[in-house]
Protein backbone atom coordinates (compact mmCIF):
# COMPACT_ATOMS: atom_id res chain seq x y z
CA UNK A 1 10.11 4.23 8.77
CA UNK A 2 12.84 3.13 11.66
CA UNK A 3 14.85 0.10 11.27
CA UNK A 4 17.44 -0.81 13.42
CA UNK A 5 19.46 -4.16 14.01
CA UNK A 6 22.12 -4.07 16.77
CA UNK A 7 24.15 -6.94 14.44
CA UNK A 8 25.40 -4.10 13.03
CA UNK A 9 27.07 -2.86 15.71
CA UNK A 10 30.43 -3.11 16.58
CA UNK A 11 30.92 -6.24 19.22
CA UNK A 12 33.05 -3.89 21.28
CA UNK A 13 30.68 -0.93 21.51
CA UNK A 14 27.22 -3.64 21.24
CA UNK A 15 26.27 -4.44 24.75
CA UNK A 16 25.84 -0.84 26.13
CA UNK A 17 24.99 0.75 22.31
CA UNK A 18 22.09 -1.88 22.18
CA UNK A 19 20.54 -1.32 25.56
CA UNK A 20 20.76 2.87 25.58
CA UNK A 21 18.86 2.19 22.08
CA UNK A 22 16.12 -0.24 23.48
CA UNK A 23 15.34 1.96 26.33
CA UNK A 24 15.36 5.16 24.15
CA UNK A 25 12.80 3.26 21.36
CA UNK A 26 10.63 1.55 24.06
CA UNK A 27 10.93 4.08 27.06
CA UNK A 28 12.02 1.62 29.53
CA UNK A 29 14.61 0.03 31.45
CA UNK A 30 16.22 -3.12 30.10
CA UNK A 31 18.62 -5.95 32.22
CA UNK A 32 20.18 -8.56 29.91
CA UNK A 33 19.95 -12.11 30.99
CA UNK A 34 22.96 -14.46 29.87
CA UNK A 35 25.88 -11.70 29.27
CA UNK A 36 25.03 -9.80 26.05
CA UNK A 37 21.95 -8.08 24.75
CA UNK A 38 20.59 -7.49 21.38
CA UNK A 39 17.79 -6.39 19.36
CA UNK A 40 16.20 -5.53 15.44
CA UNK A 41 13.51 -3.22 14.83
CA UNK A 42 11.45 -2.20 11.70
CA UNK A 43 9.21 0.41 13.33
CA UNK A 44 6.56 2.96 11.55
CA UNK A 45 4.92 5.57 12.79
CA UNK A 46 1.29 7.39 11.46
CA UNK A 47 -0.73 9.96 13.74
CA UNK A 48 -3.44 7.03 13.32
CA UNK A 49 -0.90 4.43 15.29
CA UNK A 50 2.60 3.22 15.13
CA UNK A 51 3.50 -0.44 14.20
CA UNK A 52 6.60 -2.05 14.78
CA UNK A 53 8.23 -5.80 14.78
CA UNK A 54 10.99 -6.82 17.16
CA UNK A 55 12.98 -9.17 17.90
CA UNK A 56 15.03 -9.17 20.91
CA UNK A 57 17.35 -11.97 23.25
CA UNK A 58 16.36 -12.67 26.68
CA UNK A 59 16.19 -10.02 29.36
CA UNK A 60 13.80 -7.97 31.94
CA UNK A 61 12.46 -4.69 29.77
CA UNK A 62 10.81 -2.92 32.34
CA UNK A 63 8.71 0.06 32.17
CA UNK A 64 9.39 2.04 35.95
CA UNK A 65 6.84 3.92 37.62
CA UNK A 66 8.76 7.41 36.00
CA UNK A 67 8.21 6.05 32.73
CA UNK A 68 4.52 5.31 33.13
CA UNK A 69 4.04 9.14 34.83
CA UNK A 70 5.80 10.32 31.46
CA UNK A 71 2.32 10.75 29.71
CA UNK A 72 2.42 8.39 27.43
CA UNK A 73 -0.53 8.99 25.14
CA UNK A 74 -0.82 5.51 23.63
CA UNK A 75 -1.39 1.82 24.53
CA UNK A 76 0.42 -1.13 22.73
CA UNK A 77 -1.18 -4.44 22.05
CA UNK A 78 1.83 -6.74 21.44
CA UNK A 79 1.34 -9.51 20.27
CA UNK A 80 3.83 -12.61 20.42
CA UNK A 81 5.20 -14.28 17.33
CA UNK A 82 8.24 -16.33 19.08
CA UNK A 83 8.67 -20.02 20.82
CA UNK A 84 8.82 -18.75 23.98
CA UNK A 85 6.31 -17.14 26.27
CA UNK A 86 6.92 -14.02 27.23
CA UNK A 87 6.14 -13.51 31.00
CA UNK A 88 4.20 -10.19 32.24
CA UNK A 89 4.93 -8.90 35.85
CA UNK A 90 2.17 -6.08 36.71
CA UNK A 91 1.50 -4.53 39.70
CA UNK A 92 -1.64 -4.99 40.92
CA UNK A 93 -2.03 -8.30 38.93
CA UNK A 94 -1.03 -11.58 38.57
CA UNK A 95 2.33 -12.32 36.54
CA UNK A 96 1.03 -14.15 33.07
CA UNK A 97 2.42 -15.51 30.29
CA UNK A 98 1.79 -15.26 26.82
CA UNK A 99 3.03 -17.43 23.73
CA UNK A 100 2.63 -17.23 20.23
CA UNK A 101 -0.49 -15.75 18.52
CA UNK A 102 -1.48 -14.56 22.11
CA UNK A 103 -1.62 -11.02 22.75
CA UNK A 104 -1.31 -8.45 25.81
CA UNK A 105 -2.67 -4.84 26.15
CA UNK A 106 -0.30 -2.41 28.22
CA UNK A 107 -1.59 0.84 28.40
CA UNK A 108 0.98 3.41 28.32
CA UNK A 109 0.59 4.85 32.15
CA UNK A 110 0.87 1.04 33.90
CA UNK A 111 4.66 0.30 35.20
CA UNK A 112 5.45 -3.34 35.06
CA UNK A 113 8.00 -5.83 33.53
CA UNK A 114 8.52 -8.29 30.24
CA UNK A 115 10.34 -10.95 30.67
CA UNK A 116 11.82 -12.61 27.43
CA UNK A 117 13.33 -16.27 28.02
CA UNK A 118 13.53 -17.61 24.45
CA UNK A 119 16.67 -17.36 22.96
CA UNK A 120 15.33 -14.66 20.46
CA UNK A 121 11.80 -13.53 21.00
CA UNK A 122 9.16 -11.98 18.41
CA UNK A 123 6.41 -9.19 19.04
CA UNK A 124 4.08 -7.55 16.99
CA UNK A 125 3.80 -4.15 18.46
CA UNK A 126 0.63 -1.81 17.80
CA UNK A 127 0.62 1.37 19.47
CA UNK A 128 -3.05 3.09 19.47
CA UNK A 129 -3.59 6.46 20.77
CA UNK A 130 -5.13 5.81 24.04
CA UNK A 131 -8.27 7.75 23.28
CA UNK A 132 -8.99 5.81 20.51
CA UNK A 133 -9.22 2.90 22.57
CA UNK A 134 -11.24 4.64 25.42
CA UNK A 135 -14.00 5.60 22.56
CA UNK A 136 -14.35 2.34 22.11
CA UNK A 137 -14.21 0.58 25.40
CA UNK A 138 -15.96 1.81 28.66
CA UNK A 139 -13.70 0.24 30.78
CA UNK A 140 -10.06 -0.80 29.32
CA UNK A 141 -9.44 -2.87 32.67
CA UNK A 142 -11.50 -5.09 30.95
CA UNK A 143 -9.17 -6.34 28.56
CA UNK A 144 -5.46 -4.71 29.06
CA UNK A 145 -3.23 -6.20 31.71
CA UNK A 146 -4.17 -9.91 31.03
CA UNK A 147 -3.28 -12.43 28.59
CA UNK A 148 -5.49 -11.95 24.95
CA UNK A 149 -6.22 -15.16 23.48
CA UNK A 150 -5.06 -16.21 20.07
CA UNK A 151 -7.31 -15.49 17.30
CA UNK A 152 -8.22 -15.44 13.44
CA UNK A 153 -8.22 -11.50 13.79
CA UNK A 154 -4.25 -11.87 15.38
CA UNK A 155 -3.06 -13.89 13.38
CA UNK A 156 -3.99 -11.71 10.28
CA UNK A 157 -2.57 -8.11 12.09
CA UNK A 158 0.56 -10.27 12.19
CA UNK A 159 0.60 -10.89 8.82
CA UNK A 160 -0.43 -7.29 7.70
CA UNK A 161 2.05 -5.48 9.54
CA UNK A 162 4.77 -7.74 8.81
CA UNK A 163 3.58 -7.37 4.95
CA UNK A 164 3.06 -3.73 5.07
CA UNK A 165 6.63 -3.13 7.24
CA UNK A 166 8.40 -4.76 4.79
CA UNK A 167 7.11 -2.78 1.63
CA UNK A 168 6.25 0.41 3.70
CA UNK A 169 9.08 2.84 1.77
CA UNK A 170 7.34 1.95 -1.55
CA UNK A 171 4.02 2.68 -0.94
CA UNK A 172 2.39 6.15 -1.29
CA UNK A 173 1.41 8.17 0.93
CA UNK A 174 -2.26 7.53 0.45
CA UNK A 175 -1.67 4.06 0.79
CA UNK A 176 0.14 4.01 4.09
CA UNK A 177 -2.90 5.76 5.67
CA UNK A 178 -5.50 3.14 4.45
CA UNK A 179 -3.54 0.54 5.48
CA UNK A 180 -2.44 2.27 9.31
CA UNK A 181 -6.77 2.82 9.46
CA UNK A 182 -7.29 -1.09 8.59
CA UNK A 183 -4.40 -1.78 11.19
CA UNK A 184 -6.20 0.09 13.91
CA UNK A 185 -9.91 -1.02 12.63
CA UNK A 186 -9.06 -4.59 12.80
CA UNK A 187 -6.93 -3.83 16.12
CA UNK A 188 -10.57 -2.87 18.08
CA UNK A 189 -12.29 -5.78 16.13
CA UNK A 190 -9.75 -8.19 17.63
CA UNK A 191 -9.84 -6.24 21.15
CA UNK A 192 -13.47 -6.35 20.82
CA UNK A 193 -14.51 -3.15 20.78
CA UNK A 194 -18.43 -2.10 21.16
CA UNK A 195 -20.38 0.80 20.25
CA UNK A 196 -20.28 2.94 17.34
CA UNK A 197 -17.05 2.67 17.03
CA UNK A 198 -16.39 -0.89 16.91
CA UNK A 199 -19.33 -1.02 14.41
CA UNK A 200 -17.49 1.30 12.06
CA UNK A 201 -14.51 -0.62 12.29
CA UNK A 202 -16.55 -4.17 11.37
CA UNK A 203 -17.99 -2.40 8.30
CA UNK A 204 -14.81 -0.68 7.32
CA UNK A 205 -12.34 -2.95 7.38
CA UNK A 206 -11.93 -6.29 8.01
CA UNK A 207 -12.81 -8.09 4.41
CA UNK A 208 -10.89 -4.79 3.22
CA UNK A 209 -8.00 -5.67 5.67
CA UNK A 210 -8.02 -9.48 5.02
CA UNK A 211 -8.24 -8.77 0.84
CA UNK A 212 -5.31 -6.55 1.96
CA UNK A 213 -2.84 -9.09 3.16
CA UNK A 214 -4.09 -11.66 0.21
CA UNK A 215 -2.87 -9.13 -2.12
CA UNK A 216 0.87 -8.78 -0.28
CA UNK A 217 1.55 -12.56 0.29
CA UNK A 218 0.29 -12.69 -3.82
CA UNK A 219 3.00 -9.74 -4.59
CA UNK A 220 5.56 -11.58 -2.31
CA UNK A 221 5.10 -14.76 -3.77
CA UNK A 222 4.67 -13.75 -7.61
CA UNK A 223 7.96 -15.34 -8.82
CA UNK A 224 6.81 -18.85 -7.44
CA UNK A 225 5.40 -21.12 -10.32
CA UNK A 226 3.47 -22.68 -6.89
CA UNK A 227 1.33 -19.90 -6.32
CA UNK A 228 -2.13 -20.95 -6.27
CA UNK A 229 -5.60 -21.08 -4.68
CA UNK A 230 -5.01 -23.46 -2.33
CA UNK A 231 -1.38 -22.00 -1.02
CA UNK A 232 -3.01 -18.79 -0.57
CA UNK A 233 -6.43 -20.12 1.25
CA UNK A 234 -4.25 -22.62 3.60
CA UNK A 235 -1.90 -19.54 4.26
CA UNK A 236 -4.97 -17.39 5.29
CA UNK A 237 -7.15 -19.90 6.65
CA UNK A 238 -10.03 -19.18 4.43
CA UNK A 239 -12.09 -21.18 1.90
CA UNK A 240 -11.96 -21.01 -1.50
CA UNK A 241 -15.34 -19.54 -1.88
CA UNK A 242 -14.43 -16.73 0.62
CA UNK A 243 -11.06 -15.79 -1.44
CA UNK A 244 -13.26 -15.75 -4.27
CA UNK A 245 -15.94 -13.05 -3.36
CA UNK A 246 -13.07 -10.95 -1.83
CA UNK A 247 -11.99 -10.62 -5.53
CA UNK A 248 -15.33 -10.55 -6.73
CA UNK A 249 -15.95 -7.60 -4.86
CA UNK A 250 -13.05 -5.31 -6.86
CA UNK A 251 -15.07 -7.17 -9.64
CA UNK A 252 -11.76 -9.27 -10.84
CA UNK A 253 -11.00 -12.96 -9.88
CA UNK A 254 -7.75 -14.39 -7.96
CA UNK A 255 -6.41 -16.07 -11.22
CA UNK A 256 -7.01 -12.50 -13.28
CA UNK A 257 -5.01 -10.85 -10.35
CA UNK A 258 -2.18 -12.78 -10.31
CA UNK A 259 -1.89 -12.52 -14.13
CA UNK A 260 -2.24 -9.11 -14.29
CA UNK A 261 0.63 -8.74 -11.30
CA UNK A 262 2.74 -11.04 -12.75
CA UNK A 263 2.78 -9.29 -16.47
CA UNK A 264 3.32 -5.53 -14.72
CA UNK A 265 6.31 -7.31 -12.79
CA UNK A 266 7.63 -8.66 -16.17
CA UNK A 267 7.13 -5.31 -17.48
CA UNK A 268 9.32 -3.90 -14.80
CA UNK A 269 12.10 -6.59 -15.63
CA UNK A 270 12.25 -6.41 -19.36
CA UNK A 271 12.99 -2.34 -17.98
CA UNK A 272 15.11 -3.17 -15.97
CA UNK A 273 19.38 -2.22 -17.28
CA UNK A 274 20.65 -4.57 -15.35
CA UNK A 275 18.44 -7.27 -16.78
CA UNK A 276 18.89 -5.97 -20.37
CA UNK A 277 21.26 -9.19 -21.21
CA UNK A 278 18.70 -11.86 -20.17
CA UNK A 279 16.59 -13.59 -22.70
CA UNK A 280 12.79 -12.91 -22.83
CA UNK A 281 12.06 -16.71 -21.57
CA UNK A 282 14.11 -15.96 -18.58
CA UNK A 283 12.39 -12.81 -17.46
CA UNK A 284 9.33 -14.67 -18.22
CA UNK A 285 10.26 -17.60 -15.60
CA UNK A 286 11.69 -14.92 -13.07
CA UNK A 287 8.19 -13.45 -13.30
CA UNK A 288 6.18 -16.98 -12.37
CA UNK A 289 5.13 -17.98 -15.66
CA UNK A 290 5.93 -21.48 -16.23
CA UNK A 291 4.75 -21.68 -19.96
CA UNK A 292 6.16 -18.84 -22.49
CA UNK A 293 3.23 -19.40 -24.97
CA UNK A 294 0.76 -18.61 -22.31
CA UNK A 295 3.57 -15.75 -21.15
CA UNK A 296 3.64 -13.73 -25.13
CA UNK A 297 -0.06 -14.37 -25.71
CA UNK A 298 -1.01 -12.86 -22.51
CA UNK A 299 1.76 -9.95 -22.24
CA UNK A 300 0.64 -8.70 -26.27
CA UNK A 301 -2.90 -8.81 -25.23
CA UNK A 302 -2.26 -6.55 -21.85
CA UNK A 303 0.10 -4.24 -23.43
CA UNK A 304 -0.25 -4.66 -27.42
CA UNK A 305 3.12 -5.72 -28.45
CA UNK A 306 5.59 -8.43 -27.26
CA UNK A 307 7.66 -8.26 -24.73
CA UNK A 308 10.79 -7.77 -27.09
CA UNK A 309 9.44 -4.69 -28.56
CA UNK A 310 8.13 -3.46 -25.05
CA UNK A 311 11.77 -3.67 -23.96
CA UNK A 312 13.41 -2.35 -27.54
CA UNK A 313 10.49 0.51 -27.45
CA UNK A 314 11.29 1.43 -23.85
CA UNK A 315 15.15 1.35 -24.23
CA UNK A 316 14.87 3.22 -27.46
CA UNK A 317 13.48 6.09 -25.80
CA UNK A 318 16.08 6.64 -23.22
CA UNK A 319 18.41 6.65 -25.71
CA UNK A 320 16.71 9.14 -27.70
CA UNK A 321 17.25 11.42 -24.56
């Protein structure tokens, strides 16, 4: 995991510090428009693909015909997230734009230019080993150097890598790989990918993918009392029979879910030294429970004993070390 925000830096050194880093991270050329020049970056890397969300001010990032004749083994489906369009200069083709929820393919040997006008500008980067795509596409001319409209299938790779860059340095191993295979699975659904490959991908992944990113908006949003069916089905654009048989399917239910999330998150904050002085009826509320009956009756019958002797039990054995 790579995370970098040029904020950081110091305003003296920033302008030339920020570009030698964007050129270094994205193998290309950058010319600020309107004086300075920065960037963040929260970028991940797997041998299955690399994800990464940026942000960066306007300017012309352009990849030069030395960079495409590096060898670059991968393509990158961006994917726009900002207010502005982002503008696409190819050779060969005609300059596009594309705005938010739109997408582009460049594959890693085409030169050409970005041009970001908004005052900060958002991309969903997904970098694919380039013979992953070819297995899947006869003929990637099809789809890469043209605009990608915006689509259910978009919108949700958004929302998973944003998710899964956020908690990334928490999650095991194992996880990371399931979720960088769903990433890339759902990648060739959205792209459109045929053959046996695309089929695998449909089977594999994409209830698996959308269940997924259910699961971290639900751990993101745990501590709000507001967390419901109908936030999460109006967040995901999904019916409430739809959310239902994705849960059904791990044979649990969304409201059993949440409960048992929110009592293991209590459970970490009754643990938790530097939340040792709060009452129990605060970690309770700090947890999303809005009723403390409901909160005892359900913790005892999860863990069989309140949550004052789960916390005196647990705090009791360190000191016994």
């Amino acid at each position: 995991m790579q995370a970098f925000d040029t904020s950081m830096i110091p305003a003296q050194e920033r302008l030339d510090a920020a570009i030698d880093c964007y050129c270094r991270i994205g193998r290309m050329d950058v010319e600020p428009r309107g004086g300075g020049f920065g960037f963040s970056a929260a970028i991940y890397r797997s041998p299955l693909a690399a994800v990464g969300k940026i942000s960066v001010s306007p300017c012309l990032a352009t990849r030069t015909r030395s960079h495409a004749a590096e060898g670059n083994e991968y393509d990158v489906i961006g994917i726009a997230t900002g207010d502005a369009p982002v503008e696409v200069r190819l050779p060969g083709h005609e300059t596009f734009f594309y705005s938010a929820g739109e997408a582009f393919l460049w594959t890693g040997d085409q030169s050409g230019t970005s041009v970001y006008h908004g005052a900060s500008n958002g991309l969903i980067n997904i970098a694919i080993p380039r013979v992953t795509l070819q297995s899947a596409f006869k003929d990637l001319s099809m789809i890469a150097g043209r605009p990608l409209p915006a689509s259910a299938q978009f919108r949700l790779l958004t929302h998973i890598v944003s998710g899964f860059l956020r908690e990334a340095e928490g999650l095991p191993v194992e996880t990371r790989s399931i979720t960088m295979q769903h990433v890339v699975d759902l990648a060739l659904v959205a792209l459109g990918a045929g053959g046996d490959l695309g089929q695998q991908a449909r089977l594999r992944g994409v209830r698996a993918v959308r269940l997924q990113a259910i699961k971290a908006d639900i751990e993101a949003s745990l501590r709000d009392i507001d967390l419901s069916v109908a936030a999460i089905t109006s967040r995901h654009h999904l019916s409430e029979r739809s959310l239902r048989a994705l849960f059904e399917q791990e044979g649990t239910s969304f409201r059993a879910y949440v409960l048992g999330r929110r009592l293991a998150l209590a459970l970490r904050l009754l643990r938790d030294p530097q939340r040792l002085h709060l009452p129990v009826s605060e970690i309770a509320y700090a947890s999303g429970f809005s009723d403390l009956s409901w909160f005892n009756r359900s913790f005892r019958r999860r863990f069989a004993m309140t949550p004052s002797e789960a916390r005196e039990t647990f705090f009791n054995l360190l000191d016994d070390r």
